[in-house]
N, C-alpha and C. Protein backbone atom coordinates (compact mmCIF):
# COMPACT_ATOMS: atom_id res chain seq x y z
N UNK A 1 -47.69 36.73 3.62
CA UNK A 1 -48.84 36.82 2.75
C UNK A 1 -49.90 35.87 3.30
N UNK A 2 -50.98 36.12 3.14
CA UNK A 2 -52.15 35.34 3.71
C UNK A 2 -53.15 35.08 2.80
N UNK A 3 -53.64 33.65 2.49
CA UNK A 3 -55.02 33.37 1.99
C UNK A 3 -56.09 32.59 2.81
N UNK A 4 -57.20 33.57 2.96
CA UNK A 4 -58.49 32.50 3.45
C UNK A 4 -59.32 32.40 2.85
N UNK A 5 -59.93 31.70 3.66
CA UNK A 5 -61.36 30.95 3.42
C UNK A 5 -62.30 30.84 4.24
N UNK A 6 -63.50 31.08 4.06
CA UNK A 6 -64.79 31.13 5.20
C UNK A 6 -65.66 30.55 4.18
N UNK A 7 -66.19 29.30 4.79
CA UNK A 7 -67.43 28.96 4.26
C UNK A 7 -68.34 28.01 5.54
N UNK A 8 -69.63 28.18 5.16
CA UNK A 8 -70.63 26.85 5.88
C UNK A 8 -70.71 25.50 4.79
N UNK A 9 -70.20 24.48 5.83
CA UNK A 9 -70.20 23.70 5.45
C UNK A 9 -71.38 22.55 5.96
N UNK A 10 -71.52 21.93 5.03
CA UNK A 10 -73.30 21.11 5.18
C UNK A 10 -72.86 19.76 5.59
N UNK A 11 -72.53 19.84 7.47
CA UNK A 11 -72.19 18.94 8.15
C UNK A 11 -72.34 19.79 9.66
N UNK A 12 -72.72 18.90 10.85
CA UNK A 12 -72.21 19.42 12.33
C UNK A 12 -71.02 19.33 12.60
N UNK A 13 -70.93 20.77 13.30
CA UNK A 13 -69.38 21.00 13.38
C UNK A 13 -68.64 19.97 13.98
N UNK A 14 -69.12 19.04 14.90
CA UNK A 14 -68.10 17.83 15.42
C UNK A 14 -67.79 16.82 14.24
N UNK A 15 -68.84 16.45 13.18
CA UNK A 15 -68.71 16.07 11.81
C UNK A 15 -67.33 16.48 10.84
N UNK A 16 -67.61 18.01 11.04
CA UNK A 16 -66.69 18.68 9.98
C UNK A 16 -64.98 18.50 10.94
N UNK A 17 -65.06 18.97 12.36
CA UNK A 17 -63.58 18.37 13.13
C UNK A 17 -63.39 17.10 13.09
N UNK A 18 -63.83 16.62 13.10
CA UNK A 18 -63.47 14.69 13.14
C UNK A 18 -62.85 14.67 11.56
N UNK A 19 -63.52 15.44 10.35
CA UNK A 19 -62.95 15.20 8.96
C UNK A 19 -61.40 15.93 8.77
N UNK A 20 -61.35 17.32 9.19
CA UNK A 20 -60.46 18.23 9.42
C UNK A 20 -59.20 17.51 10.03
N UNK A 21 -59.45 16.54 10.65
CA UNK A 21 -58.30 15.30 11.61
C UNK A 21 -58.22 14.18 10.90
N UNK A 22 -58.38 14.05 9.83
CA UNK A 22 -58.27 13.08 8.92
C UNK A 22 -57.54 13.07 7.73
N UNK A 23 -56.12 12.40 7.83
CA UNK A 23 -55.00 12.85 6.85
C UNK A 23 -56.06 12.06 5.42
N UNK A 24 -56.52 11.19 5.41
CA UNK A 24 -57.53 10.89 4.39
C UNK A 24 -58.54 11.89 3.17
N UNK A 25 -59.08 12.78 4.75
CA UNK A 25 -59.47 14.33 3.78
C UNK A 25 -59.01 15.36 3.93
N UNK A 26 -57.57 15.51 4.14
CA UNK A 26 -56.49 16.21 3.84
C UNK A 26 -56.20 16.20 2.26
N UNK A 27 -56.43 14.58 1.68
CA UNK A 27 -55.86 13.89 0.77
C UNK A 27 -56.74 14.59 -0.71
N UNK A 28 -58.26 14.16 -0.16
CA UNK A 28 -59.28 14.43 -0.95
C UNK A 28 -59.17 15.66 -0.91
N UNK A 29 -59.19 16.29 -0.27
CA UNK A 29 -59.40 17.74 -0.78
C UNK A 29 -58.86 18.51 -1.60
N UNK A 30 -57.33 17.95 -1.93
CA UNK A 30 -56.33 18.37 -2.68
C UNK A 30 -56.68 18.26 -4.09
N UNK A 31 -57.47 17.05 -4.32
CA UNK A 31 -57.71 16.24 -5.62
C UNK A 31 -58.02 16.88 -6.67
N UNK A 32 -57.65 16.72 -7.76
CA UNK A 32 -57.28 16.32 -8.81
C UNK A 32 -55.70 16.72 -8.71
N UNK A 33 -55.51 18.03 -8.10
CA UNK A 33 -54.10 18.45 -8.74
C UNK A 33 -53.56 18.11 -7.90
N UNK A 34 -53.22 17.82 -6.44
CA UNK A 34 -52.15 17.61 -5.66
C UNK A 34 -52.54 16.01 -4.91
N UNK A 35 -51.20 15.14 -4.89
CA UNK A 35 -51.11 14.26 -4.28
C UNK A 35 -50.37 14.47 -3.08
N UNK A 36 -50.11 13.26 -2.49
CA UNK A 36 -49.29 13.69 -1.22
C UNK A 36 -49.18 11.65 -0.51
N UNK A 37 -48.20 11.87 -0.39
CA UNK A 37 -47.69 9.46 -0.19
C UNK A 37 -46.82 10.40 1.27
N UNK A 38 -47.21 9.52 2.33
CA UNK A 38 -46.70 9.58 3.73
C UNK A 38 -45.32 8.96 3.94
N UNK A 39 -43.97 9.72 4.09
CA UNK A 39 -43.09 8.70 4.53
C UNK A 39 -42.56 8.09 5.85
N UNK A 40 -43.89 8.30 6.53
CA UNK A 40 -43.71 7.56 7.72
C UNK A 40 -43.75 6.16 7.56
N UNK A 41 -42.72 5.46 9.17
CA UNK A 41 -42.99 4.17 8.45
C UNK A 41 -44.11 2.81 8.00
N UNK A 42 -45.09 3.57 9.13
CA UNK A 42 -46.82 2.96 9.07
C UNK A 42 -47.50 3.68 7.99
N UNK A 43 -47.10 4.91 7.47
CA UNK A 43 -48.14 5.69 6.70
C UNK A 43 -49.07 6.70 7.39
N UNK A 44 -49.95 6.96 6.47
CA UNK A 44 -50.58 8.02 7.06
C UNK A 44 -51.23 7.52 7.78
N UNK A 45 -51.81 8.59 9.46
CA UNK A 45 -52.16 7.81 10.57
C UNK A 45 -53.51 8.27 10.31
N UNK A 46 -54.36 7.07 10.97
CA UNK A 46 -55.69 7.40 11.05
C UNK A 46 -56.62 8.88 10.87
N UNK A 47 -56.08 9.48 12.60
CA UNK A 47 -56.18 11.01 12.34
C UNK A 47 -54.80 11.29 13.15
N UNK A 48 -54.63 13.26 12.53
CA UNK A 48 -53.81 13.69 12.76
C UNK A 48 -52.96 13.47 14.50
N UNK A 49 -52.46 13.38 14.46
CA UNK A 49 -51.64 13.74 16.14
C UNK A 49 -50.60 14.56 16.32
N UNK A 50 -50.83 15.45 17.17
CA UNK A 50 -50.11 16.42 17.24
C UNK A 50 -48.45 15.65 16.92
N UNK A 51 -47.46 16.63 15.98
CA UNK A 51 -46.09 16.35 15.70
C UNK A 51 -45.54 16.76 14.34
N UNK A 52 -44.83 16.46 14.04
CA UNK A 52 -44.40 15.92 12.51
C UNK A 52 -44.28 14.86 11.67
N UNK A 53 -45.12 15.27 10.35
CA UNK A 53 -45.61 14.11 9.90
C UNK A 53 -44.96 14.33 8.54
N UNK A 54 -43.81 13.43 7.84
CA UNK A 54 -42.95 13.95 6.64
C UNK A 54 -44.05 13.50 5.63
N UNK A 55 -44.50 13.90 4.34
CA UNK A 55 -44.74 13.38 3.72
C UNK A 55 -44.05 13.69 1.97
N UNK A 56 -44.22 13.15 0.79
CA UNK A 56 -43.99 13.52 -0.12
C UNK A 56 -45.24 14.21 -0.97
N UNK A 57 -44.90 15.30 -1.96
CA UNK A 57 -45.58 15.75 -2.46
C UNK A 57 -45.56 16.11 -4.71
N UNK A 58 -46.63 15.85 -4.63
CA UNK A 58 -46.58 15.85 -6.44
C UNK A 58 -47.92 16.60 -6.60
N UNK A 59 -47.70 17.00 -7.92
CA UNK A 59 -48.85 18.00 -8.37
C UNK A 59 -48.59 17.77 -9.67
N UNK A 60 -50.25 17.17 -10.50
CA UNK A 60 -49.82 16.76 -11.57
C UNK A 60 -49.28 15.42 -12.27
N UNK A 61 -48.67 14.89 -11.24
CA UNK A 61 -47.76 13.99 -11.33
C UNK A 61 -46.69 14.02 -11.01
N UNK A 62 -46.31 15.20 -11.41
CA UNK A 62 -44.85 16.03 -11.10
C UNK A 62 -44.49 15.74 -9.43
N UNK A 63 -43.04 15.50 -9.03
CA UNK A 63 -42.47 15.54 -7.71
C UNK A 63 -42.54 16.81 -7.51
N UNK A 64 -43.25 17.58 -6.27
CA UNK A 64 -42.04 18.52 -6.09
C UNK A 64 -41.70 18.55 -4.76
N UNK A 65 -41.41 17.41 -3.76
CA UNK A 65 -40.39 17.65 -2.85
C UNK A 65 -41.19 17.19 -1.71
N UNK A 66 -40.50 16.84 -0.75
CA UNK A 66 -40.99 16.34 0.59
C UNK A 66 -41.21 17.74 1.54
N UNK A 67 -41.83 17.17 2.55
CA UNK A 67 -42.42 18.48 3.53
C UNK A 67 -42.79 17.64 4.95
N UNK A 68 -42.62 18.69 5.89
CA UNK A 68 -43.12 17.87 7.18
C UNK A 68 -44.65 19.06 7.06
N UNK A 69 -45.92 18.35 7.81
CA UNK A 69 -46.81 18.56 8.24
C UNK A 69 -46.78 18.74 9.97
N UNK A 70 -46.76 19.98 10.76
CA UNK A 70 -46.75 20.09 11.77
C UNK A 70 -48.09 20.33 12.71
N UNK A 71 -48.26 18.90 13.27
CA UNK A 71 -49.93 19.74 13.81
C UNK A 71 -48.92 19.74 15.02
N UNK A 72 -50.48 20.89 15.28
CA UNK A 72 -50.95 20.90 16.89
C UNK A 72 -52.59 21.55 16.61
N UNK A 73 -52.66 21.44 17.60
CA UNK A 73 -54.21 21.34 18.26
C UNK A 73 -54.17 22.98 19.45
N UNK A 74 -53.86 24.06 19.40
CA UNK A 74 -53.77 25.38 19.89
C UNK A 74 -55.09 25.34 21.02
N UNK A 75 -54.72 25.80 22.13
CA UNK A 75 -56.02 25.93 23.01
C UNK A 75 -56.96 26.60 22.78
N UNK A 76 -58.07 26.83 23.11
CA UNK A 76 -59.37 27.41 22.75
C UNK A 76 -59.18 28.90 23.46
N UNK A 77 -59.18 29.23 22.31
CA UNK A 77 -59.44 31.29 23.09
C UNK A 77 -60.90 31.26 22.93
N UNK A 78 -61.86 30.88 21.83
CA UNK A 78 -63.09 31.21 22.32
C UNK A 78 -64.14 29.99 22.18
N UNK A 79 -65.01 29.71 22.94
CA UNK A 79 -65.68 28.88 23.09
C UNK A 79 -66.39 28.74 22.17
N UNK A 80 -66.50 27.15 21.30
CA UNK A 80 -67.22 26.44 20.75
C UNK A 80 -66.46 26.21 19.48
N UNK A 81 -65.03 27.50 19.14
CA UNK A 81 -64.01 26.75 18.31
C UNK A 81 -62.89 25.93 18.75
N UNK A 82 -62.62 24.82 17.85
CA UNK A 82 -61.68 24.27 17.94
C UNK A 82 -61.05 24.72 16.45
N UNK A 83 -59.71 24.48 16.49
CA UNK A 83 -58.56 24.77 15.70
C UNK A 83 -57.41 23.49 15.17
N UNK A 84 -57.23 23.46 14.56
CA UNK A 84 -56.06 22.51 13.79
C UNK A 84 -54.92 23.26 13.13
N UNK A 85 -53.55 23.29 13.49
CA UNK A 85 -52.72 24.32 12.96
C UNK A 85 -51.64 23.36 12.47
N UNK A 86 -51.32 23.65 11.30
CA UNK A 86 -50.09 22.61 10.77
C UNK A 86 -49.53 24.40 10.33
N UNK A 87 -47.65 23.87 11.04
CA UNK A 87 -46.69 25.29 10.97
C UNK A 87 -45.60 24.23 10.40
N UNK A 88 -46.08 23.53 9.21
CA UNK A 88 -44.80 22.31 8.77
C UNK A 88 -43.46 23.30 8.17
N UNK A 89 -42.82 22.76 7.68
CA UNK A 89 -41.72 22.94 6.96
C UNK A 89 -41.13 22.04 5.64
N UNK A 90 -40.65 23.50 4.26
CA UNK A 90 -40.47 22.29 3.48
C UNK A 90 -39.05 21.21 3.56
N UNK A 91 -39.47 20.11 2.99
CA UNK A 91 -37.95 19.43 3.34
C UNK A 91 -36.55 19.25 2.31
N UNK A 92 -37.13 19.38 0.85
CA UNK A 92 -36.75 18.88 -0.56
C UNK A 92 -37.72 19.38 -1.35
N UNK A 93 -37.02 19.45 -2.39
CA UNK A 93 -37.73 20.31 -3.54
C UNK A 93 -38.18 21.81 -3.31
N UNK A 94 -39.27 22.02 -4.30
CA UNK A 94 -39.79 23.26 -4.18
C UNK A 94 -40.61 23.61 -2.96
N UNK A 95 -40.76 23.04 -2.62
CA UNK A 95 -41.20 22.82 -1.13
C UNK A 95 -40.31 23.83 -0.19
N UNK A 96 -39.25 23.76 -0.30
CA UNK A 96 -38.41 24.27 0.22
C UNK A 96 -38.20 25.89 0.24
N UNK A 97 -38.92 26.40 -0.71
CA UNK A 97 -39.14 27.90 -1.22
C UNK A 97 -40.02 28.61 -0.11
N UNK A 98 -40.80 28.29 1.06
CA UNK A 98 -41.46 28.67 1.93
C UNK A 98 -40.31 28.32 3.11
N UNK A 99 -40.69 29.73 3.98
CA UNK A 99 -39.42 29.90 4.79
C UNK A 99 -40.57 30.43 6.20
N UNK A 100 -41.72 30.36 5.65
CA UNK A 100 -42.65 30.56 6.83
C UNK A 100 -44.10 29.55 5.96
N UNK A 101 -44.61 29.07 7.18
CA UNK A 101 -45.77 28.39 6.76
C UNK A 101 -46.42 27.82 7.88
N UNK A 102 -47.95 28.61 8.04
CA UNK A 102 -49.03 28.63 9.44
C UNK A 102 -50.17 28.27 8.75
N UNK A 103 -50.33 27.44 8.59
CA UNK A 103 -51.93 27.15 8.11
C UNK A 103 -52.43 26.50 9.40
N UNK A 104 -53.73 27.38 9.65
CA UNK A 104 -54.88 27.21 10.44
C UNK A 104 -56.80 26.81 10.10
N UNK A 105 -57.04 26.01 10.79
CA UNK A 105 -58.35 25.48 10.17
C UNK A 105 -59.17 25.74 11.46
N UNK A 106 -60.03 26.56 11.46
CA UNK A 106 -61.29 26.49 12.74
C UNK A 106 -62.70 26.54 12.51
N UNK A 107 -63.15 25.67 13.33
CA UNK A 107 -64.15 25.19 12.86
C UNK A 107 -64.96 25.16 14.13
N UNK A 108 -66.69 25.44 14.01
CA UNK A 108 -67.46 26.26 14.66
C UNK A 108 -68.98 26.02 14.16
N UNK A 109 -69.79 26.63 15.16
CA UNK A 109 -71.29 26.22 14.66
C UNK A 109 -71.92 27.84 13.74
N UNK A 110 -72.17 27.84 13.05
CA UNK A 110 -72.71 28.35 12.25
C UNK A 110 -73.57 29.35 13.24
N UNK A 111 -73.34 30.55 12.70
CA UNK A 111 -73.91 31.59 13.89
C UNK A 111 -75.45 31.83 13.85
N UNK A 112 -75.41 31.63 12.57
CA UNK A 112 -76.97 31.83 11.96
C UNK A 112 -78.41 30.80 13.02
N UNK A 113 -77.54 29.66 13.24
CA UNK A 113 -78.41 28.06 14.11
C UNK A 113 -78.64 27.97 12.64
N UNK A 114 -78.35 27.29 11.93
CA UNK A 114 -78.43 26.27 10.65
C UNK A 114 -78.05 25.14 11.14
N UNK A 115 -77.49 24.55 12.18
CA UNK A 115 -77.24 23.21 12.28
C UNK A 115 -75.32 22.84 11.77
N UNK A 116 -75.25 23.46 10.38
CA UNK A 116 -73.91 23.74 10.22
C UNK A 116 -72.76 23.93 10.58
N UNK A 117 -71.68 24.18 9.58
CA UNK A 117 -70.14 24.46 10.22
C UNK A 117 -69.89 25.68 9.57
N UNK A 118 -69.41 26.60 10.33
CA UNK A 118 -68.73 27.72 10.15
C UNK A 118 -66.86 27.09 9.99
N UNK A 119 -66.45 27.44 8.74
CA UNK A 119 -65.15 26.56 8.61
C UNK A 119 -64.38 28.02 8.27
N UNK A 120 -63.27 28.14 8.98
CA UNK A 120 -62.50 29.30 8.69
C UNK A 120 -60.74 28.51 8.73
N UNK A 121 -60.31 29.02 7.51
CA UNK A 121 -59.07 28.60 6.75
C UNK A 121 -58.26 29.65 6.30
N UNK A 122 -56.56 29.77 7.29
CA UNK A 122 -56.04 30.68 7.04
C UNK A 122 -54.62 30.21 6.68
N UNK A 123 -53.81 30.93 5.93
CA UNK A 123 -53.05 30.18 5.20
C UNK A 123 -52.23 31.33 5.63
N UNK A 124 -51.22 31.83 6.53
CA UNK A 124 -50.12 32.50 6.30
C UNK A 124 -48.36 31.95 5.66
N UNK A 125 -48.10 32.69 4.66
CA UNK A 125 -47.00 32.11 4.65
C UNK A 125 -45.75 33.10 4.28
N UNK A 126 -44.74 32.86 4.09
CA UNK A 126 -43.61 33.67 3.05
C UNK A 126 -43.08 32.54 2.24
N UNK A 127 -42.45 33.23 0.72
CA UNK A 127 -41.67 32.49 0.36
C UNK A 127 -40.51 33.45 -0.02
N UNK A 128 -39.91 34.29 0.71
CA UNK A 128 -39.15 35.41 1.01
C UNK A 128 -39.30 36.25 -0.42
N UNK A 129 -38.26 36.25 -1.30
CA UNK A 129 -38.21 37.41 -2.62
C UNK A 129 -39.08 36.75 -3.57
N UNK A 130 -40.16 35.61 -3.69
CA UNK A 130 -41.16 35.06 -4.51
C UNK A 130 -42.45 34.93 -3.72
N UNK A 131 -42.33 35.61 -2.81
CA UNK A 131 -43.66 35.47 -2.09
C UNK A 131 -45.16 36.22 -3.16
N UNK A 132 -44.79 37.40 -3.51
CA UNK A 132 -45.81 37.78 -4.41
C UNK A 132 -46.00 36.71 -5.86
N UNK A 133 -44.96 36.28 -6.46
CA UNK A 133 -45.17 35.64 -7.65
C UNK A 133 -45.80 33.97 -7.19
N UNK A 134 -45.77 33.58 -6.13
CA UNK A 134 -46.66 32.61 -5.48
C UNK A 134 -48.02 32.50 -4.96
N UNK A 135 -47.98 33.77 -4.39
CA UNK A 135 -49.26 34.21 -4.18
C UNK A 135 -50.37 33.68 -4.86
N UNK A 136 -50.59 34.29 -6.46
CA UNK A 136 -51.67 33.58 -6.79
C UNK A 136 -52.08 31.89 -6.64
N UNK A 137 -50.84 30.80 -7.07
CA UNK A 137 -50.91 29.85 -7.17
C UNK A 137 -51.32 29.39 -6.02
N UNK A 138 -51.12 29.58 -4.79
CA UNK A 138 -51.74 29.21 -3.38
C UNK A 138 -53.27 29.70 -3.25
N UNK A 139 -53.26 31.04 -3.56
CA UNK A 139 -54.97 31.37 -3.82
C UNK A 139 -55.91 30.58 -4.84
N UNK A 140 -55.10 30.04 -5.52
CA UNK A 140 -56.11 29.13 -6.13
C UNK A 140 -55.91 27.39 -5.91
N UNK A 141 -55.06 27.25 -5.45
CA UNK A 141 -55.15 25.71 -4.90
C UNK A 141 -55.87 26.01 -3.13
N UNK A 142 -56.17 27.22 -2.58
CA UNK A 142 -57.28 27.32 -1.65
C UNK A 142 -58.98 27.60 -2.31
N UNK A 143 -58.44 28.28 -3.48
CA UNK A 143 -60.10 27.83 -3.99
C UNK A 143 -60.75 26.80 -4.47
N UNK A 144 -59.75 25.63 -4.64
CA UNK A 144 -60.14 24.19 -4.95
C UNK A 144 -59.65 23.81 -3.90
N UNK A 145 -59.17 23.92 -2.53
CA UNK A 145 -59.53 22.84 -1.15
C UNK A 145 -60.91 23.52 -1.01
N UNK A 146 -61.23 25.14 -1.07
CA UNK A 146 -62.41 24.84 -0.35
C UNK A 146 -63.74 24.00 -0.97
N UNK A 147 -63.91 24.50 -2.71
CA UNK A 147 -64.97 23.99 -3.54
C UNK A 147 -64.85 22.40 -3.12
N UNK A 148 -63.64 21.67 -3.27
CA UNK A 148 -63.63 20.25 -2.52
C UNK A 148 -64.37 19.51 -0.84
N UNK A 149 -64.04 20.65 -0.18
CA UNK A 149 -64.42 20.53 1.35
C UNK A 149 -66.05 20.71 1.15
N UNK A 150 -66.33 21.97 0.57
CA UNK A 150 -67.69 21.81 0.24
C UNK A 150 -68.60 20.91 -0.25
N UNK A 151 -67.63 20.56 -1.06
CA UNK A 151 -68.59 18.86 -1.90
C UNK A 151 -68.26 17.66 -1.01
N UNK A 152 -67.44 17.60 0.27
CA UNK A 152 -67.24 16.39 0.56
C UNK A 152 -68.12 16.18 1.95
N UNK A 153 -68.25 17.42 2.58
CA UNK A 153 -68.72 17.92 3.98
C UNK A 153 -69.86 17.09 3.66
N UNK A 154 -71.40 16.98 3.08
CA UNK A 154 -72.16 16.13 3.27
C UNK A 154 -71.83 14.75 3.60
N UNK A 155 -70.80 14.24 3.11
CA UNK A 155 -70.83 13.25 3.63
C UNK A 155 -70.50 12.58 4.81
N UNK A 156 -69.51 13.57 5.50
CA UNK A 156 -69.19 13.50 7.18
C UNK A 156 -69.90 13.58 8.12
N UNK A 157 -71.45 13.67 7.64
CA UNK A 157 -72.42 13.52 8.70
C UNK A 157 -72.88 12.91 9.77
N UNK A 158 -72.59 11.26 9.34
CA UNK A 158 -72.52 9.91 10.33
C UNK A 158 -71.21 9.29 10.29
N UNK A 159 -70.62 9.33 11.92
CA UNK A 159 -69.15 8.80 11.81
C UNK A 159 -68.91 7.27 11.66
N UNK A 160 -70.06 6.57 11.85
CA UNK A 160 -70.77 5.01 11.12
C UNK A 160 -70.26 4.83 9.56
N UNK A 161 -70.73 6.26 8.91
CA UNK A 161 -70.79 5.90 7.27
C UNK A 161 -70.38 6.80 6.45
N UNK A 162 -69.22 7.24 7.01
CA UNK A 162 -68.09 8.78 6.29
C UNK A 162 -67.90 8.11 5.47
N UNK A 163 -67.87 8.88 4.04
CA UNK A 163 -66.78 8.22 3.03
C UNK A 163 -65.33 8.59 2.87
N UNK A 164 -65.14 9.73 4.16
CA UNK A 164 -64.11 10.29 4.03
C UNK A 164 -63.57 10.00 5.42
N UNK A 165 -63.43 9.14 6.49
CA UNK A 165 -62.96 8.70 8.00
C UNK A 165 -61.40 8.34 7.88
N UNK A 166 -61.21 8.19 6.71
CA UNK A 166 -59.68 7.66 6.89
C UNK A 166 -59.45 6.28 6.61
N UNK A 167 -60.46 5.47 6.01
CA UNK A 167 -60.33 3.82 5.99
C UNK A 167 -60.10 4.01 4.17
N UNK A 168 -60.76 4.63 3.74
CA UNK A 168 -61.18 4.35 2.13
C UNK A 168 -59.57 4.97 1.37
N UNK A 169 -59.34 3.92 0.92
CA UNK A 169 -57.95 4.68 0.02
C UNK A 169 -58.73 5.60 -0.92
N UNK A 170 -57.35 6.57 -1.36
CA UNK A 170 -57.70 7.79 -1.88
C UNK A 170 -56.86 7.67 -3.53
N UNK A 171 -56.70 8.07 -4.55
CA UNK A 171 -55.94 7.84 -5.30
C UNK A 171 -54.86 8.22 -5.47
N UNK A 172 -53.94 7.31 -5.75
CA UNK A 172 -52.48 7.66 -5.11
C UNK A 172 -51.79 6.62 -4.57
N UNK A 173 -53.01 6.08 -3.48
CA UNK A 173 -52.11 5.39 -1.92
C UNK A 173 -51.55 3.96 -2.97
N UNK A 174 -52.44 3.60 -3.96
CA UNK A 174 -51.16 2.39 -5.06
C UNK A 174 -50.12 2.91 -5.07
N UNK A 175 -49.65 3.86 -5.06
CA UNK A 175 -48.06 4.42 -5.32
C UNK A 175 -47.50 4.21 -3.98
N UNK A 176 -48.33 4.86 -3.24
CA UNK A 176 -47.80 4.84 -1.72
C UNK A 176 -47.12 3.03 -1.16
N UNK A 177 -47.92 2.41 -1.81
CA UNK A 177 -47.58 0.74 -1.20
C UNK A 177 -46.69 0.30 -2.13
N UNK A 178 -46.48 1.25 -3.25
CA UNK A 178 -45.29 0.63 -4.17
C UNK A 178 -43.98 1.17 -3.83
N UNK A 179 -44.23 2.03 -2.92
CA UNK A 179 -42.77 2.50 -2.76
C UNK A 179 -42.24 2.26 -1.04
């Protein structure tokens, strides 16, 4: 099953990839309903690097289960996108109900010349005999990453004065240092 997303986002596209590599606005974007505490043993890294990255996950408050985050960075088939692909796996909990999971993020200059990002977000997944009764709930926690990405993208404009670079704790990371 697949959910995307296409939007311009009101940032230059090297703006919007530098944010896209930032487990920080990974974090934010999730916000209000989903958290996510790193169980690596440094925490979450600056920006992404290609591998596996375990983290825990809650929604709500609620646990529901650890997950690895798998980047890589896929070579360029066409010029002027770059790509970010996390193919994680769940580890514990409900998490565990996805038995396929490809989420892809590419990001691009706006075809129009607006200056902009052309941001394209694809979410393939299964969760084998619940894949349809999941469905919606993923389509709409992608319609609040994107309405989020949208509201945050202005501010990734200057890599001087992001509010989103990866330095600024996010809410949550108190839990993260308590545990």
């Amino acid at each position: 099953m697949r959910v995307l997303l296409k939007l311009i986002l009101d940032c230059e596209p090297e703006a919007a990839w530098r944010a896209i590599q930032s487990p920080t606005v990974f974090r934010e974007a999730s916000l209000p309903l989903l958290t996510f505490r790193s169980l690596e043993p440094n925490g979450f890294p600056n920006r992404w690097e290609e591998g596996a990255h375990p983290i825990r996950m809650s929604i709500a408050g609620v646990p529901l289960g650890s997950q690895t985050i798998g980047i890589e960075f896929p070579e360029r088939r066409h010029e002027g996108v770059q790509i970010l692909r996390d193919n994680g796996a769940g580890l514990t909990g409900l998490n565990t109900v996805f038995d396929k999971w490809d989420h892809r993020m590419a990001i691009a200059a706006d075809p129009a010349g607006t200056g902009k990002t052309l941001y394209r977000d694809r979410l393939s997944f299964s969760a084998g005999p619940l894949t349809l009764a999941v469905w919606p709930s993923m389509w709409a926690l992608w319609q609040l990453r994107g309405a989020r990405l949208t509201a945050l993208a202005p501010s990734w404009t200057h890599p001087a004065t992001e509010t989103s670079a990866g330095t600024e704790p996010v809410p949550g990371d108190d839990e993260a240092a308590a545990a």
